[in-house]
PDB file of N, CA and C in Angstrom:
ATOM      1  N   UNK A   1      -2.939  23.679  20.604  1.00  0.00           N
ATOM      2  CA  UNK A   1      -3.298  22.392  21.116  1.00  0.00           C
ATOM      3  C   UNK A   1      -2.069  21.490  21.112  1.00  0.00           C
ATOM      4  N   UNK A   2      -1.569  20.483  22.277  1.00  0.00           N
ATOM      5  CA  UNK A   2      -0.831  19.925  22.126  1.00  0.00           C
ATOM      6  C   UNK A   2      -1.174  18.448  21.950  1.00  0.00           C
ATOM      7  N   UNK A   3      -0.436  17.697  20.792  1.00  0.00           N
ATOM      8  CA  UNK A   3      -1.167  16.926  20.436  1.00  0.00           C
ATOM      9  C   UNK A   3       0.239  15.157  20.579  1.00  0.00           C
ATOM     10  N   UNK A   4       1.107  16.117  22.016  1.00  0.00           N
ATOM     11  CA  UNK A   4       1.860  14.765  22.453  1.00  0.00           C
ATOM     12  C   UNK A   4       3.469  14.755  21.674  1.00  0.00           C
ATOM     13  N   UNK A   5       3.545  15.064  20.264  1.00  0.00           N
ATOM     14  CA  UNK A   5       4.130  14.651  19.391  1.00  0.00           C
ATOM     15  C   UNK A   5       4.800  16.061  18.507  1.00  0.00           C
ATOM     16  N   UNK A   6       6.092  15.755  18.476  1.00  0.00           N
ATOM     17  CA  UNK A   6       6.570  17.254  17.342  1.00  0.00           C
ATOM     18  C   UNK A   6       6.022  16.841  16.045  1.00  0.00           C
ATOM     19  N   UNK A   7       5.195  18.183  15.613  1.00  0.00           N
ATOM     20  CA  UNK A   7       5.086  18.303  14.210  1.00  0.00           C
ATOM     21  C   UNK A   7       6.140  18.708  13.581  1.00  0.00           C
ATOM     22  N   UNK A   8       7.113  19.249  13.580  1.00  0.00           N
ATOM     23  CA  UNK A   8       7.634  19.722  13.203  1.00  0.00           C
ATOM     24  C   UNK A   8       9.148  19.124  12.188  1.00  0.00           C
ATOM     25  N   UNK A   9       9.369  17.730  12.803  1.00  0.00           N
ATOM     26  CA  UNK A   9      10.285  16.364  11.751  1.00  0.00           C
ATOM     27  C   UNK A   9       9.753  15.828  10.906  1.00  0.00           C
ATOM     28  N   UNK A  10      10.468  14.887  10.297  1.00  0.00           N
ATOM     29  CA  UNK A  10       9.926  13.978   9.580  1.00  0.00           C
ATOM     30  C   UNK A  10       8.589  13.234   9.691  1.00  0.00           C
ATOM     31  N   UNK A  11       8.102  12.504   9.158  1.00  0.00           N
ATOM     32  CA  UNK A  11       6.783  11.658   9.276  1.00  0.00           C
ATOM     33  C   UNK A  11       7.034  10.537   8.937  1.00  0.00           C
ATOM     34  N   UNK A  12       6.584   9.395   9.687  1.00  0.00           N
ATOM     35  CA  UNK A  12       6.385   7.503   9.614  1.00  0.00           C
ATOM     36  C   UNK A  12       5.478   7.415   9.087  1.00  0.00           C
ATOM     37  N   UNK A  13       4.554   7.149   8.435  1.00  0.00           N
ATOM     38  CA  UNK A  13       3.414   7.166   7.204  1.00  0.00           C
ATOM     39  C   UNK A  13       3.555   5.520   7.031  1.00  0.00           C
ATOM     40  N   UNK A  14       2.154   4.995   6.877  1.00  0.00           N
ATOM     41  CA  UNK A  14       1.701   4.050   6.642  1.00  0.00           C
ATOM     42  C   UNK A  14       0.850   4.525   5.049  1.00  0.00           C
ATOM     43  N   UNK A  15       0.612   3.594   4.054  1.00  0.00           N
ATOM     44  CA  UNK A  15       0.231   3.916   3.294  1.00  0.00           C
ATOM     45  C   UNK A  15      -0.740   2.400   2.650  1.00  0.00           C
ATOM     46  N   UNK A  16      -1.622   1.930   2.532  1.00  0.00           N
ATOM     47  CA  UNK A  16      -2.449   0.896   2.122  1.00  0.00           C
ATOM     48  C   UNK A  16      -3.490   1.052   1.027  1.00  0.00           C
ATOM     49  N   UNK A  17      -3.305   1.182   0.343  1.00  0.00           N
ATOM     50  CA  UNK A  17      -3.705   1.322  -1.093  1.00  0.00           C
ATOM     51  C   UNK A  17      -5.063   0.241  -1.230  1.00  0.00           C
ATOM     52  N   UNK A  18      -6.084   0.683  -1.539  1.00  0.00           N
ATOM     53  CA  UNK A  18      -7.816  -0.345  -2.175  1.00  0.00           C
ATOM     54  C   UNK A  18      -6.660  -1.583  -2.435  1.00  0.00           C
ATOM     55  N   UNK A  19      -6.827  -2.639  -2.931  1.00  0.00           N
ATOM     56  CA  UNK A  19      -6.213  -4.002  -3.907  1.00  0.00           C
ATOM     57  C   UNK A  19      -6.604  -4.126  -4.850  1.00  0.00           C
ATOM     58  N   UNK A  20      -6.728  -3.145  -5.890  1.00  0.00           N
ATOM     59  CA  UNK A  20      -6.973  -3.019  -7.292  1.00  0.00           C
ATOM     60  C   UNK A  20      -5.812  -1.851  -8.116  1.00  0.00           C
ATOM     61  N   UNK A  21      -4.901  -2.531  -8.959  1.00  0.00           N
ATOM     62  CA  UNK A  21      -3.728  -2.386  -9.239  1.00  0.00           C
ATOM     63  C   UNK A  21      -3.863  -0.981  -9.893  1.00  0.00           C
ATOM     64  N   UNK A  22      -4.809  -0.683 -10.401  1.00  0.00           N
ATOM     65  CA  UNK A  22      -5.040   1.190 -10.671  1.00  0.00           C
ATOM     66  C   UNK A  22      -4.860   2.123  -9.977  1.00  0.00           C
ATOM     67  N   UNK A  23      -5.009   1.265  -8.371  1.00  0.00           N
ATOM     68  CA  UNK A  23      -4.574   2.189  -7.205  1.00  0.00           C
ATOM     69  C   UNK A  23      -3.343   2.454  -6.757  1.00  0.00           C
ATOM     70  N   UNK A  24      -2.345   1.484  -7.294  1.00  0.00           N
ATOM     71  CA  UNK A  24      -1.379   1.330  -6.437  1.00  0.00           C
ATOM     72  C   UNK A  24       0.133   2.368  -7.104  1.00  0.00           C
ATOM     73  N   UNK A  25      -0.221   2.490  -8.406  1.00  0.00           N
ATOM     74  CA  UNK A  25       0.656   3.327  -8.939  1.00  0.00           C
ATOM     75  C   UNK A  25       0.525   4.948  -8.435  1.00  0.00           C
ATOM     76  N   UNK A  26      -0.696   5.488  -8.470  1.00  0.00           N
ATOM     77  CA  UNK A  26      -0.767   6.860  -8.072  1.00  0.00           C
ATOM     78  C   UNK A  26      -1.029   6.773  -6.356  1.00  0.00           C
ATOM     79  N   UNK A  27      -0.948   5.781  -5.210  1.00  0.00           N
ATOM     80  CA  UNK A  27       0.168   6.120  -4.409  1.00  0.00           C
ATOM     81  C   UNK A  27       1.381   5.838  -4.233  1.00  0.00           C
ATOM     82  N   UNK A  28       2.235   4.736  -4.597  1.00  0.00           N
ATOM     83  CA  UNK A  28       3.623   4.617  -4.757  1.00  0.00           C
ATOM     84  C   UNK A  28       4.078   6.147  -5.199  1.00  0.00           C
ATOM     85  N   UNK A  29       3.585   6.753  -5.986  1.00  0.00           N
ATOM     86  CA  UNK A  29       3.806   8.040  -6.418  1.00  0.00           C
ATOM     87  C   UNK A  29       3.160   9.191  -5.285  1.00  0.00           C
ATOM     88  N   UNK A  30       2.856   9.124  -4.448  1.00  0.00           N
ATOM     89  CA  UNK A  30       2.324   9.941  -3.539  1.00  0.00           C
ATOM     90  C   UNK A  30       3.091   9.452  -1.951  1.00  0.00           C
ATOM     91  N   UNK A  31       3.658   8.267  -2.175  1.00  0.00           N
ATOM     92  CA  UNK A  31       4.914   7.882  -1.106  1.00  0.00           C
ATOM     93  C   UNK A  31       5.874   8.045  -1.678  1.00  0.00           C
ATOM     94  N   UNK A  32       6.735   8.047  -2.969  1.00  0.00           N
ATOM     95  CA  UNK A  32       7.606   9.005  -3.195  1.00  0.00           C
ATOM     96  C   UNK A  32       7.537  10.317  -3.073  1.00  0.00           C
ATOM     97  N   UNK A  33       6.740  11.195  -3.265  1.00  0.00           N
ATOM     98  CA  UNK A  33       6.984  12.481  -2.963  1.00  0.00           C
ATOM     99  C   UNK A  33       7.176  13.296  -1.660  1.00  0.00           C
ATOM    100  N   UNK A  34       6.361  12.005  -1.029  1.00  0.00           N
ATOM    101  CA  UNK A  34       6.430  12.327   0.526  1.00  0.00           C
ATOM    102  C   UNK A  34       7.758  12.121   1.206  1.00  0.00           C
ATOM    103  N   UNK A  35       8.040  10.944   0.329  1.00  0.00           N
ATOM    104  CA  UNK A  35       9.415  10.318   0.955  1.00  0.00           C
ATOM    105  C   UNK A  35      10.805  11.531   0.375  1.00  0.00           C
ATOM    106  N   UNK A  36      10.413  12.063  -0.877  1.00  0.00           N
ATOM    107  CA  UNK A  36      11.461  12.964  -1.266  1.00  0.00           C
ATOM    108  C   UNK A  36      11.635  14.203  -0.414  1.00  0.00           C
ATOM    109  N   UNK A  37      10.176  14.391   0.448  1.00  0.00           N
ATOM    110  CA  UNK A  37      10.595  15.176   1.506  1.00  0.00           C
ATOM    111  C   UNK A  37      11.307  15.184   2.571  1.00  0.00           C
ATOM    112  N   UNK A  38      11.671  13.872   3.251  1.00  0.00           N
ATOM    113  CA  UNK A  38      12.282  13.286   4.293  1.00  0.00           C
ATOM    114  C   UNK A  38      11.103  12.368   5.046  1.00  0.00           C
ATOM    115  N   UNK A  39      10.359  12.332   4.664  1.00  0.00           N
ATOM    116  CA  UNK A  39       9.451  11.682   5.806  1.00  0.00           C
ATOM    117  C   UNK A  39       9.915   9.748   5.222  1.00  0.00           C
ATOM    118  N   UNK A  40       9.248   8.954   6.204  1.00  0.00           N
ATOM    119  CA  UNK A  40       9.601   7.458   6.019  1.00  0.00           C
ATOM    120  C   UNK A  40       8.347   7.207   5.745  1.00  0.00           C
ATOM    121  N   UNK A  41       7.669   6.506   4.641  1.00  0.00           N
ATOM    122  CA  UNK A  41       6.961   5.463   3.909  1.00  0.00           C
ATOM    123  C   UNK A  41       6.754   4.659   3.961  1.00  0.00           C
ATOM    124  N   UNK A  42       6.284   3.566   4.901  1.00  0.00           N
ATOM    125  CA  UNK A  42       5.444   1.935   4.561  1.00  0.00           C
ATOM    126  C   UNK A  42       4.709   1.830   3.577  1.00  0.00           C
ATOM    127  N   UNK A  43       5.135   1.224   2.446  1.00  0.00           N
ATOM    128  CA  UNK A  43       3.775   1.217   1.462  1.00  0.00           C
ATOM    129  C   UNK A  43       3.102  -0.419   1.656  1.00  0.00           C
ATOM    130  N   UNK A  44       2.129  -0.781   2.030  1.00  0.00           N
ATOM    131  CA  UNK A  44       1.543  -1.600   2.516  1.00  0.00           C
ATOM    132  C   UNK A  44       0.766  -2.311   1.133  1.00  0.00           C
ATOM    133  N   UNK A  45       1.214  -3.783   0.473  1.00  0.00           N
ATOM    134  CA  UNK A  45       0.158  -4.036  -0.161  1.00  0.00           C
ATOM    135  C   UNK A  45       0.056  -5.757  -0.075  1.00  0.00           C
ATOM    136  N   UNK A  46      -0.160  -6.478  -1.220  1.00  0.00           N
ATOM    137  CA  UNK A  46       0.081  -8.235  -1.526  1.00  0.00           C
ATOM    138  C   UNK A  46       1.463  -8.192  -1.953  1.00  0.00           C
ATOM    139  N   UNK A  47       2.167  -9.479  -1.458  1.00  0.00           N
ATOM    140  CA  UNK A  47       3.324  -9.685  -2.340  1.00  0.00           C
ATOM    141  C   UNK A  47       2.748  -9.740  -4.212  1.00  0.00           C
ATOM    142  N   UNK A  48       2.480 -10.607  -4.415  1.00  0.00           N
ATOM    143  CA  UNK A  48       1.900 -10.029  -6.454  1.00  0.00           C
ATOM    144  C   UNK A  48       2.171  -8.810  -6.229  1.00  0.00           C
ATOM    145  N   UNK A  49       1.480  -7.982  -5.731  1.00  0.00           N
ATOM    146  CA  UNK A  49       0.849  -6.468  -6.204  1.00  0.00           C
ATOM    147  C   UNK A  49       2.307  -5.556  -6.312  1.00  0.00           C
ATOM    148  N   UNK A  50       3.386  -5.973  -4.748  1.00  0.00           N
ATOM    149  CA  UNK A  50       4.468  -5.193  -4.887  1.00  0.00           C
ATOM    150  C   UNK A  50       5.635  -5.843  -6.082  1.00  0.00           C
ATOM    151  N   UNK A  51       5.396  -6.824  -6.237  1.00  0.00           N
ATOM    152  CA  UNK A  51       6.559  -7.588  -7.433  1.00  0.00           C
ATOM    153  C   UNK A  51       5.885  -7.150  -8.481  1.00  0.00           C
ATOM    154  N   UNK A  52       4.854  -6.272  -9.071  1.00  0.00           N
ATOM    155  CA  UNK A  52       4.344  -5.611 -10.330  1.00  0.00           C
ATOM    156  C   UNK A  52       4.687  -4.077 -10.429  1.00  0.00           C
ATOM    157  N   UNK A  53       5.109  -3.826  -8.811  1.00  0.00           N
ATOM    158  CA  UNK A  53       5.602  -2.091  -8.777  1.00  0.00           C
ATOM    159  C   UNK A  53       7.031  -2.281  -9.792  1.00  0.00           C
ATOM    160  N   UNK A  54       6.941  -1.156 -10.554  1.00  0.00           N
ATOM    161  CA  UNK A  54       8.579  -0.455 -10.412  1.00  0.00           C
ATOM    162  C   UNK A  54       9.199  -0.229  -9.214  1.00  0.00           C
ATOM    163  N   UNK A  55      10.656  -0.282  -9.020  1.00  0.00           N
ATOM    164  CA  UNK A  55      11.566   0.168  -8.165  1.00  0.00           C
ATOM    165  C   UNK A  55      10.872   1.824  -7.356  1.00  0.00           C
ATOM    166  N   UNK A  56      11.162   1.785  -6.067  1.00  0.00           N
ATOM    167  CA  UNK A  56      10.307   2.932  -6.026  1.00  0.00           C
ATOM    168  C   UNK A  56      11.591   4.051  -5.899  1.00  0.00           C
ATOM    169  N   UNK A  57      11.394   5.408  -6.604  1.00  0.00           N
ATOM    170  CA  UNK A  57      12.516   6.350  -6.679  1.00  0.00           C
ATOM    171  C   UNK A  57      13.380   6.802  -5.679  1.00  0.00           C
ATOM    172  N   UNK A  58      12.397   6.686  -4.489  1.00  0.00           N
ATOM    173  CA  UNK A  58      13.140   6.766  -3.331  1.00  0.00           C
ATOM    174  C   UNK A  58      13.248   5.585  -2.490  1.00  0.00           C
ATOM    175  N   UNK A  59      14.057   4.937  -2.628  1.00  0.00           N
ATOM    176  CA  UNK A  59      14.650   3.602  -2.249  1.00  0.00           C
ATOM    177  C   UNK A  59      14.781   3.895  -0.450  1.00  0.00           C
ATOM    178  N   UNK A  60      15.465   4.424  -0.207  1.00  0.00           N
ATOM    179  CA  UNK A  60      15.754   4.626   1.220  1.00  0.00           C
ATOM    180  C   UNK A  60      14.738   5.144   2.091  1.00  0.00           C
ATOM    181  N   UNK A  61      13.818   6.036   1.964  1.00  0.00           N
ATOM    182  CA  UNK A  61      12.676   5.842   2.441  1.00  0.00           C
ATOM    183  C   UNK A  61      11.672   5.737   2.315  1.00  0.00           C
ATOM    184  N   UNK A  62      11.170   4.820   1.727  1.00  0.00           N
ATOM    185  CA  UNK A  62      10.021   4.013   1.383  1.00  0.00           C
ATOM    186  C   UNK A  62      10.407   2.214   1.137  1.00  0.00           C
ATOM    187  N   UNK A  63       9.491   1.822   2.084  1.00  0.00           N
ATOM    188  CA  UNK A  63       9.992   0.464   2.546  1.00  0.00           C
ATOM    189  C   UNK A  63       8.509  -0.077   2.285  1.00  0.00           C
ATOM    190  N   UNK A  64       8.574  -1.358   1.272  1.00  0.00           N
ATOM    191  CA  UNK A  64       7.581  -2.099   0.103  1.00  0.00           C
ATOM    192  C   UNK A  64       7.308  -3.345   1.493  1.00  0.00           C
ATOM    193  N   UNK A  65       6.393  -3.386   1.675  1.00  0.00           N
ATOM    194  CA  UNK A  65       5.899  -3.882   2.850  1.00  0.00           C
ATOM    195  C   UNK A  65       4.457  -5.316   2.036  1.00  0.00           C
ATOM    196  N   UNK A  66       4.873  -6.386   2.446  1.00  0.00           N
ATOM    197  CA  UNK A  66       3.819  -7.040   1.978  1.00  0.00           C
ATOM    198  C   UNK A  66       3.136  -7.742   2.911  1.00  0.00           C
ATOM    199  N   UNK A  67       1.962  -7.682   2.759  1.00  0.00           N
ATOM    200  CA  UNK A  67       0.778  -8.373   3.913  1.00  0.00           C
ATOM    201  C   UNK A  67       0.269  -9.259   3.265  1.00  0.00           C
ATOM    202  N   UNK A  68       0.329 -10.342   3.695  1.00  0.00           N
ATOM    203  CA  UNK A  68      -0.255 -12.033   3.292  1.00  0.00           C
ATOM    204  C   UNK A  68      -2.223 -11.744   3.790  1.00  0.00           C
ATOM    205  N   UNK A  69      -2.863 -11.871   2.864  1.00  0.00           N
ATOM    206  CA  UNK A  69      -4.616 -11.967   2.903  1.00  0.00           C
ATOM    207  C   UNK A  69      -4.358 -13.383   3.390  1.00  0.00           C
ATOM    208  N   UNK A  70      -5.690 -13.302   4.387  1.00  0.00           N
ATOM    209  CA  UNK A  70      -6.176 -14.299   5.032  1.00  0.00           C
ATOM    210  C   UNK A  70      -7.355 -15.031   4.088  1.00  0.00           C
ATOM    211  N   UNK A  71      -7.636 -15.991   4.311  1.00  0.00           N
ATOM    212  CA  UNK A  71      -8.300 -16.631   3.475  1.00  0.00           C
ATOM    213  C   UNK A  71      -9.745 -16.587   3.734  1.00  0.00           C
ATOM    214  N   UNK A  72     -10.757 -15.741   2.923  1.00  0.00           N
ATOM    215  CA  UNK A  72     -12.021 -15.224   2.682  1.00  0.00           C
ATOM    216  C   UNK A  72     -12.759 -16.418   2.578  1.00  0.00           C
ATOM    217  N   UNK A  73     -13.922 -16.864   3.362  1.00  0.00           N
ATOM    218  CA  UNK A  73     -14.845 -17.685   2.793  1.00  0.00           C
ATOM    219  C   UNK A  73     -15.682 -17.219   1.440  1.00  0.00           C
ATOM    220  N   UNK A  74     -15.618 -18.083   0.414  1.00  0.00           N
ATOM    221  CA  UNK A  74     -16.442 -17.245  -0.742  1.00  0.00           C
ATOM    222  C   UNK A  74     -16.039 -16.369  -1.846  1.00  0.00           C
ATOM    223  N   UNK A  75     -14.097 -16.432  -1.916  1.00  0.00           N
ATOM    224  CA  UNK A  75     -13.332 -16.397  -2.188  1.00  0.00           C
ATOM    225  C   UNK A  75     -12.404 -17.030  -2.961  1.00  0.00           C
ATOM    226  N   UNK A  76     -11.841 -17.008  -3.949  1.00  0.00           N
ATOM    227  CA  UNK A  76     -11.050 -18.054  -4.709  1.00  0.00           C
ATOM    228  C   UNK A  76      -9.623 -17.998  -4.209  1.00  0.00           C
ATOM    229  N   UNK A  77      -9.067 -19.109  -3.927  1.00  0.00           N
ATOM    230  CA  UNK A  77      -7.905 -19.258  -3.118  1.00  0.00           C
ATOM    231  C   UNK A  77      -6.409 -17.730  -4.040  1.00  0.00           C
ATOM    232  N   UNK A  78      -5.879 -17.324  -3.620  1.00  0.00           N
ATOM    233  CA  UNK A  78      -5.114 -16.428  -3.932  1.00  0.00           C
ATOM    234  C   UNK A  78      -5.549 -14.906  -4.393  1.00  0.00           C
ATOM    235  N   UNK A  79      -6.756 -14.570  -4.309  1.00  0.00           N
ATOM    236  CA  UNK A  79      -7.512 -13.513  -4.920  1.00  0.00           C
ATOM    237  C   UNK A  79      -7.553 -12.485  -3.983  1.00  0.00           C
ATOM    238  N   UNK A  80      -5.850 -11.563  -4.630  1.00  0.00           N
ATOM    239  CA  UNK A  80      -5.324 -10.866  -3.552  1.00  0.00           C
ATOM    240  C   UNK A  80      -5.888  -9.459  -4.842  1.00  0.00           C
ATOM    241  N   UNK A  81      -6.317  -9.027  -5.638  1.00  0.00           N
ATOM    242  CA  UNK A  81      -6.483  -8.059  -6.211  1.00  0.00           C
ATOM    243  C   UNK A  81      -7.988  -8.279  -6.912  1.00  0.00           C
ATOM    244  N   UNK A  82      -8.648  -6.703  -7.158  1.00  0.00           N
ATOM    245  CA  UNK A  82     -10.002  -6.570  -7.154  1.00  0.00           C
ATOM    246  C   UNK A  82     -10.089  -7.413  -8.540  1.00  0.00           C
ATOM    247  N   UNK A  83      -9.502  -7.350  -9.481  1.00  0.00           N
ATOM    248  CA  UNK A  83      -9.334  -7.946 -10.762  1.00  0.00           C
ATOM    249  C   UNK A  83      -9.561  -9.795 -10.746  1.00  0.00           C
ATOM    250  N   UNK A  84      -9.665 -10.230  -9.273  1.00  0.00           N
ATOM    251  CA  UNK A  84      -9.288 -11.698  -8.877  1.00  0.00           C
ATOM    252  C   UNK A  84     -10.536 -12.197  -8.899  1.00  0.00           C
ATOM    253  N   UNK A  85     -11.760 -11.323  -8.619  1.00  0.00           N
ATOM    254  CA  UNK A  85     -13.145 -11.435  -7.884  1.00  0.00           C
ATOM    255  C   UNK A  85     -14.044 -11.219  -9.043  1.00  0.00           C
ATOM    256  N   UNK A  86     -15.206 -11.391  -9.073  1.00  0.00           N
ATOM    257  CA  UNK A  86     -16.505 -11.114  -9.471  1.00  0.00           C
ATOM    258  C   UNK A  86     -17.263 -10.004  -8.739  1.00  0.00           C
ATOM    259  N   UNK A  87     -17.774  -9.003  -9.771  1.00  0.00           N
ATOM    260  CA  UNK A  87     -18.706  -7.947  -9.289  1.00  0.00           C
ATOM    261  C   UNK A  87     -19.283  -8.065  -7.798  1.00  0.00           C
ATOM    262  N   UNK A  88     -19.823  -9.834  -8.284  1.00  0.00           N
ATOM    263  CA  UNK A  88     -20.868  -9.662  -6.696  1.00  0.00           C
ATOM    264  C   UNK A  88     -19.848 -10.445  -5.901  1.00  0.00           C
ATOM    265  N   UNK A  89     -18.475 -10.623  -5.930  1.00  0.00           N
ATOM    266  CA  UNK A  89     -18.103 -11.146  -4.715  1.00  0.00           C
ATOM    267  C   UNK A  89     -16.991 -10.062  -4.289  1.00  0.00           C
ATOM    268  N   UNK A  90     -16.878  -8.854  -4.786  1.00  0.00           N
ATOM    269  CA  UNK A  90     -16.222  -7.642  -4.734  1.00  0.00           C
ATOM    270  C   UNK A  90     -16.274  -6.913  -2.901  1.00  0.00           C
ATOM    271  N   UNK A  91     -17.151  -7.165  -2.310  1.00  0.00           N
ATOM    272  CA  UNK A  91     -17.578  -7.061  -0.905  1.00  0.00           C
ATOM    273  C   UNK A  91     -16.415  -7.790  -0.055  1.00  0.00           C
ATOM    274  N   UNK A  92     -16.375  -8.989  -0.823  1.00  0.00           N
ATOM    275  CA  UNK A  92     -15.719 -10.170   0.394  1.00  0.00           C
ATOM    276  C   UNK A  92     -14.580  -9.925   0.477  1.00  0.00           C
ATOM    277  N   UNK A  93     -13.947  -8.945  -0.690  1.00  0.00           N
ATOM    278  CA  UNK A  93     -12.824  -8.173  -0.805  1.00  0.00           C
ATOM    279  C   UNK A  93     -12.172  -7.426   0.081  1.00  0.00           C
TER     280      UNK A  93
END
């Protein structure tokens, strides 16, 4: 099947992790390994969330990408991680 595109190089990988900081270590670690293969890494999260990463091992390809949250009705102003919210407002998340 041809599917447009060589499989056969590197990979551009997007990577967006839940927003609950338990998540974000075991993929930073799953975009390094990828990245130690040659492929390129976006790791997609909140500015907070990436200024709490360690340095990531592979510096050169994996690029710490931060996305500004829009502001949730029902929401407490800055409540960029699941830790920010209440059980029942965990949805609006």
């Amino acid at each position: 099947m041809d599917v447009g595109f060589s499989t056969t190089g590197p990979l551009c990988l997007v990577i967006c992790p839940w927003l609950a900081f338990d998540h974000l270590l075991p993929y930073l670690e799953l975009a390094e390994r990828l990245a130690s293969r040659g492929h390129r890494v976006a790791f997609v999260s909140t500015s907070r969330h990436l200024a709490r990463l360690p340095p990531p091992a592979s510096p050169c390809n994996v690029d710490l990408v931060a996305l500004p949250l829009r502001r949730v009705d029902g929401l407490p102003k800055g409540a960029d991680s699941t830790s920010d919210v209440s059980d029942e407002k965990r949805e609006l998340h």
